[in-house]
Protein backbone atom coordinates (compact mmCIF):
# COMPACT_ATOMS: atom_id res chain seq x y z
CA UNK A 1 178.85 123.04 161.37
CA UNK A 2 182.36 123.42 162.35
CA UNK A 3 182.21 127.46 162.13
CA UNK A 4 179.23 127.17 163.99
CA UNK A 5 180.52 125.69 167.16
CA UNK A 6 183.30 128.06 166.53
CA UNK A 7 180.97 130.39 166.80
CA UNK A 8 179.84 129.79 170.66
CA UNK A 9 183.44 128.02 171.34
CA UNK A 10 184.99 131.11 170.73
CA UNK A 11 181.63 133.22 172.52
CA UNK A 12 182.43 130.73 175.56
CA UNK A 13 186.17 131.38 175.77
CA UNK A 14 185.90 134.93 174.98
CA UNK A 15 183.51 134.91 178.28
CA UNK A 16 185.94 132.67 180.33
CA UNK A 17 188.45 135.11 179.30
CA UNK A 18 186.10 138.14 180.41
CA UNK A 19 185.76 136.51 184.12
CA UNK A 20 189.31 135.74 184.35
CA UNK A 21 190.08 139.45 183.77
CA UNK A 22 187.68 140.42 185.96
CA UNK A 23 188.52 138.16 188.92
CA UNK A 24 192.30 139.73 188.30
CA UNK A 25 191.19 143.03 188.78
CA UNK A 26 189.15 142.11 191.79
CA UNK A 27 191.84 140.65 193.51
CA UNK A 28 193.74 143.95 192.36
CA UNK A 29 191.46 146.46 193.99
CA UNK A 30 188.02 144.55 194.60
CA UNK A 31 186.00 146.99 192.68
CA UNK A 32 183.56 144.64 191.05
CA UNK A 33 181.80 141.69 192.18
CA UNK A 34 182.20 138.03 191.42
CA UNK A 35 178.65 137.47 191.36
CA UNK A 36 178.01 140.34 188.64
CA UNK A 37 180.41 138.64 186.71
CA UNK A 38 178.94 135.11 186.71
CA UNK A 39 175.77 136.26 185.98
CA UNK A 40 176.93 138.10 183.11
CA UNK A 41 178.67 135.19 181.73
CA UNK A 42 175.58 133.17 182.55
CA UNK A 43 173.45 135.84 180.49
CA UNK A 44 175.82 135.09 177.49
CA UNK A 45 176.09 131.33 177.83
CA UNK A 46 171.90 131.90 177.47
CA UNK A 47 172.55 133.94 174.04
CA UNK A 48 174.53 131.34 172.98
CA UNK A 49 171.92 128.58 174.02
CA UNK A 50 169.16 131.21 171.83
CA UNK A 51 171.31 130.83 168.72
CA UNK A 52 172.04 127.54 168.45
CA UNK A 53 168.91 125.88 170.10
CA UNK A 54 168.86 123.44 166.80
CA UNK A 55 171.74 121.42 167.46
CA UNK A 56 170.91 118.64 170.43
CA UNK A 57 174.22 118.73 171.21
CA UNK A 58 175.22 122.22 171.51
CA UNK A 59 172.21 122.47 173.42
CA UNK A 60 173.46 119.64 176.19
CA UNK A 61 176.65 121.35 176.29
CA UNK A 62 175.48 124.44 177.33
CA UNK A 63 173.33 123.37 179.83
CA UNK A 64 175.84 121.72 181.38
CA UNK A 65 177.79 125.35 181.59
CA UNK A 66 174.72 126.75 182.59
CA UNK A 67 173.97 124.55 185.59
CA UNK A 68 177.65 124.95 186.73
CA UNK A 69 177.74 128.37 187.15
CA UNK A 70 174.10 128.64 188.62
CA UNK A 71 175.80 126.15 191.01
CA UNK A 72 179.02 128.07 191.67
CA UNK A 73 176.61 131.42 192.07
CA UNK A 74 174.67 129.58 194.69
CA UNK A 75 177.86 128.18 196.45
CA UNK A 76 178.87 132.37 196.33
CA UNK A 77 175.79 133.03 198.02
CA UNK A 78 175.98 130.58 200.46
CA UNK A 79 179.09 131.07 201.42
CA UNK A 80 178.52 135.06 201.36
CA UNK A 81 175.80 134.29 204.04
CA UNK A 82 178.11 132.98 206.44
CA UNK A 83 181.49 134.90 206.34
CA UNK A 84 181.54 137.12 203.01
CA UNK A 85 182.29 136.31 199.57
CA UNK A 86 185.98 134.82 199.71
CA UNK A 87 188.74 135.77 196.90
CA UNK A 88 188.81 133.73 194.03
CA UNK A 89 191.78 132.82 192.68
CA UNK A 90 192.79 132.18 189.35
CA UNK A 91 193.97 128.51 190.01
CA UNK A 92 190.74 127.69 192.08
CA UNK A 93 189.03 124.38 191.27
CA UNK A 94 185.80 126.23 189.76
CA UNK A 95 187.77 127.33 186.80
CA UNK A 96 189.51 124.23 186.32
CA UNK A 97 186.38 122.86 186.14
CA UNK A 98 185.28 125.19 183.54
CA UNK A 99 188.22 124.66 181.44
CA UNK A 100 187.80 120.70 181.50
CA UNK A 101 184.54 121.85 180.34
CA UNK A 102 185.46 123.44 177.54
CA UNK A 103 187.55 120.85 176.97
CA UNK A 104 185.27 118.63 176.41
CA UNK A 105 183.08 120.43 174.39
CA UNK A 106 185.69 120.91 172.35
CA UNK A 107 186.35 117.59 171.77
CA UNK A 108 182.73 116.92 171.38
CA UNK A 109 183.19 119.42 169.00
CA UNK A 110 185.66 117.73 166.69
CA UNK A 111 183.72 114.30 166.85
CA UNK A 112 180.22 116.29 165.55
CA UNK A 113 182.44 117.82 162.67
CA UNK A 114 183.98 114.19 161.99
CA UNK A 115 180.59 112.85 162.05
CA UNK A 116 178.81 115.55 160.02
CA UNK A 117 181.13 115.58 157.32
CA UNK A 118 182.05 118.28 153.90
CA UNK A 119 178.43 119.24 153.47
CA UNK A 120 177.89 121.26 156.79
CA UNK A 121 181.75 122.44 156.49
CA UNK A 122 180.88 124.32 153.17
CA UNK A 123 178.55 126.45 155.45
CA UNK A 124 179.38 130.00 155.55
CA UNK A 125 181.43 131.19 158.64
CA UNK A 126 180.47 133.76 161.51
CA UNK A 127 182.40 136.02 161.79
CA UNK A 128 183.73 136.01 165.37
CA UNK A 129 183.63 139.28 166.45
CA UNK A 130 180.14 139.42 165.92
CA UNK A 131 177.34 139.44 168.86
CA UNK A 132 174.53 137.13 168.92
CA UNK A 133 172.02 139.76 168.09
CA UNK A 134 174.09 140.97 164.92
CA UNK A 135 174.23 137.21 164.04
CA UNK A 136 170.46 136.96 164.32
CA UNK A 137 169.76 140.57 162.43
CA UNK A 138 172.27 139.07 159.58
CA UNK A 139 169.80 135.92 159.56
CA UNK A 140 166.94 137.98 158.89
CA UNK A 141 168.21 140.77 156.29
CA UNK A 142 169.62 137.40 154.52
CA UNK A 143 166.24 135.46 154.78
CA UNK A 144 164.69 138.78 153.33
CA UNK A 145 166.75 138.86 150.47
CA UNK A 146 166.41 135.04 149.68
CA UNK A 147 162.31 135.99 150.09
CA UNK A 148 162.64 138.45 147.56
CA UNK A 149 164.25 136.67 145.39
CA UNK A 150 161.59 133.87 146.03
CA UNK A 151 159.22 136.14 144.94
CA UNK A 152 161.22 137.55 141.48
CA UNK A 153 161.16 133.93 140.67
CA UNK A 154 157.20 133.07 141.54
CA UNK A 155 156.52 136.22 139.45
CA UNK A 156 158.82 134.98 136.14
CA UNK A 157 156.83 131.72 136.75
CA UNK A 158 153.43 133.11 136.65
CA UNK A 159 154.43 135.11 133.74
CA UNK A 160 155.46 132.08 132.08
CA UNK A 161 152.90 130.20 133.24
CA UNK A 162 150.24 133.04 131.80
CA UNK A 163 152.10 132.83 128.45
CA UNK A 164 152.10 128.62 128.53
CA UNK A 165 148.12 129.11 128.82
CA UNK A 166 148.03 131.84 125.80
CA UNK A 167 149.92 128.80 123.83
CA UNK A 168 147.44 126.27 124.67
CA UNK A 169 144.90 128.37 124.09
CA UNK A 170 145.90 129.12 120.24
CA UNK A 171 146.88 125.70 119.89
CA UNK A 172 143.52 124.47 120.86
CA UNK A 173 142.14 126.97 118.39
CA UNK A 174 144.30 125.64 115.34
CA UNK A 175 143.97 122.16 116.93
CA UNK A 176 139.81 122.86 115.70
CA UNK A 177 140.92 124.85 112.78
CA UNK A 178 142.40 121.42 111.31
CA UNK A 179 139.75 119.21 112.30
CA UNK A 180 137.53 121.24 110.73
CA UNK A 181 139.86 121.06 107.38
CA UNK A 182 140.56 117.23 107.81
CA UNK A 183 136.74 116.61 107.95
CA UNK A 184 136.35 118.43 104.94
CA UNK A 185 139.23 117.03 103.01
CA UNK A 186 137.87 113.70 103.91
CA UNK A 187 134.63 114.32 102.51
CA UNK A 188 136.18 115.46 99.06
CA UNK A 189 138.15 112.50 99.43
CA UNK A 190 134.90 110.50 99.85
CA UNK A 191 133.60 112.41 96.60
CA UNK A 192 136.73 112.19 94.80
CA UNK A 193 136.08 108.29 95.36
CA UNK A 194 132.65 108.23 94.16
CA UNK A 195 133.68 110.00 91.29
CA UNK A 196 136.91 107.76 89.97
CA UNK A 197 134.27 104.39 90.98
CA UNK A 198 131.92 106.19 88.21
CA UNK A 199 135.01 106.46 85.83
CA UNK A 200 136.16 103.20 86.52
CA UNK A 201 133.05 101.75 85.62
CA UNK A 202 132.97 104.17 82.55
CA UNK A 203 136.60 102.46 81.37
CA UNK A 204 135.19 99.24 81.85
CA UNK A 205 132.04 99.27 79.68
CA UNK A 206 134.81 101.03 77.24
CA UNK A 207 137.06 98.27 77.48
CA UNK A 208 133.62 95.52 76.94
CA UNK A 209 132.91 98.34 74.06
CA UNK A 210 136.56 98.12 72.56
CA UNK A 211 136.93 93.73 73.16
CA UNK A 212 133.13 93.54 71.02
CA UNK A 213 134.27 96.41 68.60
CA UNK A 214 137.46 94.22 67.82
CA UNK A 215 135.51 90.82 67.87
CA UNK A 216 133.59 92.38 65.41
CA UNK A 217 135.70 93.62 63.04
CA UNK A 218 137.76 90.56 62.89
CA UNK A 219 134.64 88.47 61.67
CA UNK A 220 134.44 88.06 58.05
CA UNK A 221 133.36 91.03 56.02
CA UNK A 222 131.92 89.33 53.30
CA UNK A 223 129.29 87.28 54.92
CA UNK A 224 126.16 89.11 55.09
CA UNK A 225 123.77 89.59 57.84
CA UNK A 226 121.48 87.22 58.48
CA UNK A 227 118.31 87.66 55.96
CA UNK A 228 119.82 91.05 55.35
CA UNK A 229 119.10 92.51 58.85
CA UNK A 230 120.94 95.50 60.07
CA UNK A 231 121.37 93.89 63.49
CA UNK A 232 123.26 96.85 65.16
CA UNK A 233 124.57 94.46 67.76
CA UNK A 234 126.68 92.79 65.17
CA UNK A 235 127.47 95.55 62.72
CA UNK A 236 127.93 98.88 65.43
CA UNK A 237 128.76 101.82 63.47
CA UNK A 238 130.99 103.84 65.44
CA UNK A 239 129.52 107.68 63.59
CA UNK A 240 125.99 106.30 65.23
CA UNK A 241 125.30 108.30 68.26
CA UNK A 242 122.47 105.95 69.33
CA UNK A 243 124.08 102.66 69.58
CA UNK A 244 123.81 100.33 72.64
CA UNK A 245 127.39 101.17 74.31
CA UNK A 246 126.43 104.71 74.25
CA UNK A 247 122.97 104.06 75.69
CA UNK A 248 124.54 101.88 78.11
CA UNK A 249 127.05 104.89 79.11
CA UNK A 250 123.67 107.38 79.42
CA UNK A 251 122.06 104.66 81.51
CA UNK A 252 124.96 104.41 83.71
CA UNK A 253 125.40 108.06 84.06
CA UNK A 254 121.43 108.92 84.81
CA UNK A 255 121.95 106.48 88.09
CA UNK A 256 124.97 109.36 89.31
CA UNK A 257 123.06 112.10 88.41
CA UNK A 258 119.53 112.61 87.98
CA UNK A 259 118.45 109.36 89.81
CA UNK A 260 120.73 110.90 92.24
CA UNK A 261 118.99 114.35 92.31
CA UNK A 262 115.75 113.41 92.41
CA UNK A 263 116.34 110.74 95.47
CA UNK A 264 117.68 113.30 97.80
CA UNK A 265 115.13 115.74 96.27
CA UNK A 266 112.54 113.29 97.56
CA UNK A 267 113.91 113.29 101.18
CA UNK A 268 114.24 116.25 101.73
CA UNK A 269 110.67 117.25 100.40
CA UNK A 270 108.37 114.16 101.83
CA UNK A 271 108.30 112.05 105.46
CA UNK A 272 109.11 108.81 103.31
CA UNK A 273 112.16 106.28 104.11
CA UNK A 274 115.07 105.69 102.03
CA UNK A 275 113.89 102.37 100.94
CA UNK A 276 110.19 103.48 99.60
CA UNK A 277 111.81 106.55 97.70
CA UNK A 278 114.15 103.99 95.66
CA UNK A 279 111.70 101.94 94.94
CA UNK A 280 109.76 104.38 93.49
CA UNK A 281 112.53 105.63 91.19
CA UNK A 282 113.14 102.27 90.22
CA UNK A 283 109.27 101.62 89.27
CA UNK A 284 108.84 104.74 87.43
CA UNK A 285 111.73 103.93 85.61
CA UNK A 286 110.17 100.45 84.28
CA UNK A 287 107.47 102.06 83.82
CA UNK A 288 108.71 105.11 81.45
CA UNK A 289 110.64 101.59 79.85
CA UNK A 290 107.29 99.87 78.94
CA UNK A 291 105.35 103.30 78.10
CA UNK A 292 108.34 103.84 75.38
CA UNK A 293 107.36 100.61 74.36
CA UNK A 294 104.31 100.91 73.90
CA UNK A 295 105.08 104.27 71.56
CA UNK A 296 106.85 102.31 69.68
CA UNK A 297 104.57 99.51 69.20
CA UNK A 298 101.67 101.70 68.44
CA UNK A 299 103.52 103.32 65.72
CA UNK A 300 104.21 99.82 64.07
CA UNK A 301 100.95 99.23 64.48
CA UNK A 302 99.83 102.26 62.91
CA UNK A 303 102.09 102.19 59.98
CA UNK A 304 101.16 98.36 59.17
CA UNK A 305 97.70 99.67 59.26
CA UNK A 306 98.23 102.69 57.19
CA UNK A 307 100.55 100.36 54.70
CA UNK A 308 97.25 98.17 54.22
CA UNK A 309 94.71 100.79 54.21
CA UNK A 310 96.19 104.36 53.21
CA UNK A 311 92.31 105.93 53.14
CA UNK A 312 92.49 105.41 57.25
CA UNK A 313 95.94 108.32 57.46
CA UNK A 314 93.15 111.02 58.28
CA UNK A 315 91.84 108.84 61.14
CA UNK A 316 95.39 108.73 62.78
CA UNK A 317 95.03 112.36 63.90
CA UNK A 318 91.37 112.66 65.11
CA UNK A 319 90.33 109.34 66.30
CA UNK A 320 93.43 108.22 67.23
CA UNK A 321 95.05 104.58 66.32
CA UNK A 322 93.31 102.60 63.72
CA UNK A 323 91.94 99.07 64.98
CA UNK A 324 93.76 96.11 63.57
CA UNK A 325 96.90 95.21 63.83
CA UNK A 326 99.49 93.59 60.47
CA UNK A 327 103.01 92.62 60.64
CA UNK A 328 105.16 94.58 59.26
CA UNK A 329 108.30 92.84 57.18
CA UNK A 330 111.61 93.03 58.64
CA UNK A 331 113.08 95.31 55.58
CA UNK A 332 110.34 97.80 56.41
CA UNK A 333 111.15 97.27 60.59
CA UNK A 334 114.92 98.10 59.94
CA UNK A 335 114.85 101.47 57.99
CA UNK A 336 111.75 102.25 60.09
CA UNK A 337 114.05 101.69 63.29
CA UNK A 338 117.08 103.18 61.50
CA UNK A 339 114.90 106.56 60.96
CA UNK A 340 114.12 106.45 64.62
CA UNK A 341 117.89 106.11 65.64
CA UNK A 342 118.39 108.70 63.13
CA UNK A 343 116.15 111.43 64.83
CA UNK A 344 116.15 110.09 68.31
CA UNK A 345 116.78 113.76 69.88
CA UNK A 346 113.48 114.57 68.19
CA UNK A 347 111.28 112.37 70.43
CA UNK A 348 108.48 114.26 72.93
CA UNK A 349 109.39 112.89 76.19
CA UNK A 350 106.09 114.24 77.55
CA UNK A 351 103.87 111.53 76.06
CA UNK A 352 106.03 108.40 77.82
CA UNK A 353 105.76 110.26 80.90
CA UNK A 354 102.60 110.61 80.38
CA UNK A 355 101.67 107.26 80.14
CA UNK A 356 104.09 106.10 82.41
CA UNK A 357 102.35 107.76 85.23
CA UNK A 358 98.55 106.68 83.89
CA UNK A 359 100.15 103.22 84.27
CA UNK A 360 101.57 104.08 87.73
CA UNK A 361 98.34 105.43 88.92
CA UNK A 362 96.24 102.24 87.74
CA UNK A 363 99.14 100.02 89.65
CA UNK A 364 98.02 102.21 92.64
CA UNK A 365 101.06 100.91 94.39
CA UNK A 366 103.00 104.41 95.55
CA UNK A 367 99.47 106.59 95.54
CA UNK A 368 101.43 109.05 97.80
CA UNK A 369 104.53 109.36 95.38
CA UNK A 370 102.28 110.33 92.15
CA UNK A 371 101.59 113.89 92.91
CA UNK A 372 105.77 114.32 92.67
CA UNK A 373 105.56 113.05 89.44
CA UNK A 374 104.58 116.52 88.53
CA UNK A 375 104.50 118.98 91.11
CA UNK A 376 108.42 118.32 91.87
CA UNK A 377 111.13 119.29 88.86
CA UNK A 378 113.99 117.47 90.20
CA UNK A 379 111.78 114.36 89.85
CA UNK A 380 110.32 115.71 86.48
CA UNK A 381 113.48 115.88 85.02
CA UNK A 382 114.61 112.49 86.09
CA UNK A 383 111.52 110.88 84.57
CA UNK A 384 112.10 112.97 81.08
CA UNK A 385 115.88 111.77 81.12
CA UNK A 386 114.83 107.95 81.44
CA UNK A 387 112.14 108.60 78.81
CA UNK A 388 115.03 109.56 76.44
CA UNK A 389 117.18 106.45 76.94
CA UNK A 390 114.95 104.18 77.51
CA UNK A 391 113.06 105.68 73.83
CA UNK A 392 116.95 104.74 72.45
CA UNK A 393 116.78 101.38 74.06
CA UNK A 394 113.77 100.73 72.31
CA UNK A 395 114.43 101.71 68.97
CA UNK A 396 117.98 99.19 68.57
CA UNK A 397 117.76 96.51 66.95
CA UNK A 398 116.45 94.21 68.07
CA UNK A 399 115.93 96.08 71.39
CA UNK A 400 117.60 96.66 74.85
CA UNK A 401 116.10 94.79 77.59
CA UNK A 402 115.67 96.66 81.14
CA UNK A 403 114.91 93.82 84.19
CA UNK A 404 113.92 93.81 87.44
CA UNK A 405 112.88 90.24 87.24
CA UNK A 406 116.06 87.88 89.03
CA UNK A 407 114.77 87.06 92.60
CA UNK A 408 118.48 85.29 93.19
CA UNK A 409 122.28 87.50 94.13
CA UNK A 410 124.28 86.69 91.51
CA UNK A 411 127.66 88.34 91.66
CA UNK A 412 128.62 89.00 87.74
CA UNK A 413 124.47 90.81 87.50
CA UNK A 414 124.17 92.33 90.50
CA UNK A 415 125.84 94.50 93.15
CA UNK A 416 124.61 95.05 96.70
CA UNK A 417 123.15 98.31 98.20
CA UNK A 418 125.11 99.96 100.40
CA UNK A 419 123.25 99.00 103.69
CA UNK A 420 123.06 95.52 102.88
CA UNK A 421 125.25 92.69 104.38
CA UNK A 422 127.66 91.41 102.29
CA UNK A 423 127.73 87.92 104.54
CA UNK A 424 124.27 87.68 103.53
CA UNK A 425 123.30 87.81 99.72
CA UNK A 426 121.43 85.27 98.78
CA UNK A 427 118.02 86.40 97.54
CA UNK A 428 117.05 89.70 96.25
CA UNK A 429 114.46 91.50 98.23
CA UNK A 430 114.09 94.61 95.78
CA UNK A 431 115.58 96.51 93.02
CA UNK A 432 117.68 99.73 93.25
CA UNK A 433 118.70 100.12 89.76
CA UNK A 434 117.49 97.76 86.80
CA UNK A 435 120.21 95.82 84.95
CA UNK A 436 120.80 96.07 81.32
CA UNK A 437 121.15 94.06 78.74
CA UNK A 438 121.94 94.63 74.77
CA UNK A 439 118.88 92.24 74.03
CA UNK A 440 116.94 89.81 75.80
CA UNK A 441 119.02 87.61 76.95
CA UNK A 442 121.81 88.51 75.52
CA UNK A 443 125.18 90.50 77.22
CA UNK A 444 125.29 92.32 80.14
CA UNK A 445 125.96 95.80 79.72
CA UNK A 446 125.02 97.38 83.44
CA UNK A 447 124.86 95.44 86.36
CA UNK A 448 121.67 95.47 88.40
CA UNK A 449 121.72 96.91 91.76
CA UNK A 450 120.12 95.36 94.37
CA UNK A 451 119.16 94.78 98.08
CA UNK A 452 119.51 91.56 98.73
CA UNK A 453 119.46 89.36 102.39
């Protein structure tokens, strides 16, 4: 601020200076005229006033100067009108005026720089002997160089603005590239789940396996079974393949697999609900359990027949089973059912199917389900599979029961289906999965599962 009112301070005095000079040589040899002079001066007090229009008080100060010398030019005039324009002298009261003037300014001056403080001091200076117009051209070429700089800097900033977006761009494209991975790890964490459920419930019925093994053992050796039965469920032998914890094991596995298969085989190839398609599995499954049954009873009837009448063993294969039906003694029942445990991998699974689906047909209670039976493999191979355990439940001795009869939630039988409430178990609406148990009622092996409300 200060170099600015420098600036027209010294602009002002360098004018003052001008007029005195010029009134000297008038008064010297009156070759120029007082009135050229003044307006000259008031021409450059009007520069000034162009230049530093911003300031208020600048402004008021050269107005002032401004109106004085329009006033002392129209005094000239007048007094040119009536008897010529009169010498002015250097010690006239006009110029005194002017210097008070300045004066004043000055002081003004010195008050606006007090007042305005370091910040408009650090301001670059003018240099003196320039003109107003050079002062105004210097403006420009310096505003021009700022604006080009202005623009080097807007095009940096566009450049890094352009490369910001090619950033977020990429990272929205790895951003989906590892949602897409975390989805998928999550779903092989779901599996992964599934599968160390199905081994913990493998170590368990190991452990049960292990406890009865060693409860077993520790009983006394030399009593003998009771009327000489080999009751497998109290003497296990560990080199028999087809002993109850086995079976239990198959049983357990055929629910993860094949039941597994055949269910989502079902969706995918009929317009039937979840619910209908397990319980469907579930009643083919008792029924392949009673048609193995059934097998086996007709062969005990058939042998107790053929043990009381051997003439009738040519009937057995063209008329089919003998009428009548004998007991058979309990020696006879345990190497007969020791054979069968024997040669269990020998059994034709197509015959309990068979009749498994004759009784399913007669029950006409899933009529659009039956032609599955046969006409889909996934659910073909599902009913083979339980046709082979449950034949090995059959055969122990005495033999594995399979239930779907408990109508009440019972925590240590039964476990709930997924979709069911677990604030509301109470009674059992339907069967998933039969339980299992070593004998009628005897030990749990596999829990039931259930939906229950």
């Amino acid at each position: 601020m200060g170099n600015r009112y420098g600036y027209w301070d010294a602009s002002l005095r360098n004018a003052m200076h001008g007029t005195q000079r010029k009134e000297q040589k008038m008064s010297e040899g009156g070759k120029k005229d007082l009135v050229t002079d003044a307006k000259s001066f008031c021409d450059s007090l009007g520069n000034v006033f162009v230049v530093k229009k911003r300031d208020a008080q600048s402004r008021h100060l050269l107005n002032q100067a401004k109106c004085l010398i329009e006033s002392l030019l129209e005094e000239n005039q007048r007094l040119s009108s009536v008897g010529g324009t009169p010498r002015v002298k250097r010690s006239g009261g006009s110029m005194g005026q002017l210097w008070m003037k300045l004066d004043e300014m000055k002081r003004e001056n010195e008050e606006l720089k007090r007042q305005l403080g370091k910040s408009h001091d650090e301001r670059p200076a003018v240099n003196k002997s320039q003109g107003p117009g050079e002062v105004i051209i210097a403006e420009m070429h310096k505003t021009k160089a700022e604006n080009v700089s202005l623009k080097s800097e807007l095009d940096k900033i566009q450049k890094t603005l352009q490369e910001m977006n090619m950033i977020n761009t990429n990272l929205q494209d790895e951003y989906k590239r590892l949602r897409i991975a975390l989805d998928t790890a999550n779903q092989s964490l779901e599996h992964s789940r599934c599968e160390y459920k199905s081994l913990e419930n493998s170590l368990t019925n190991a452990k049960k396996e292990n406890e009865l093994l060693k409860q077993r053992l520790s009983s006394s050796p030399a009593k003998p079974p009771i009327a000489a039965r080999r009751d497998n469920r109290q003497v296990e032998n560990i080199n028999e393949q087809c002993r109850p914890s086995i079976v239990a094991r198959k049983y357990d596995r055929l629910e993860s697999q094949e039941w597994l298969d055949a269910k989502e085989s079902l969706e995918d190839t009929t317009n039937r609900d979840e619910e209908e398609i397990v319980k469907f599995l579930c009643f083919m499954l008792m029924n392949v359990y009673q048609a193995s049954k059934i097998v086996y009873e007709n062969l005990e009837e058939t042998i107790s027949t053929l043990l009381k009448h051997p003439t009738r063993s040519d009937a057995v294969g063209h008329n089919g089973l003998p009428p009548g039906k004998a007991e058979l003694s309990e020696d006879i029942k345990d190497e007969i059912l020791m054979a069968l445990r024997r040669n269990y991998e020998e059994i034709e699974t197509t015959a309990i199917v068979n009749i498994a689906i004759s009784r399913a047909e007669m029950s006409e209670e899933f009529t659009s389900f039956m032609s599955s039976c046969t006409e889909n493999k996934t659910v073909s191979r599902y009913l083979h599979e339980c046709s082979r355990i449950t034949w090995q439940m059959v055969i122990q001795n005495p033999a594995m029961r399979l239930t779907v009869a408990d109508a009440v939630f019972n925590e240590d039988r039964h476990r709930l289906w997924w979709s069911c409430d677990k604030k509301q178990k109470q009674g059992i609406n339907f069967f998933i999965w039969p339980a299992l148990y070593d004998y009628n009622n005897g030990v749990l092996m596999v829990k039931g599962c259930v939906h229950a409300s």
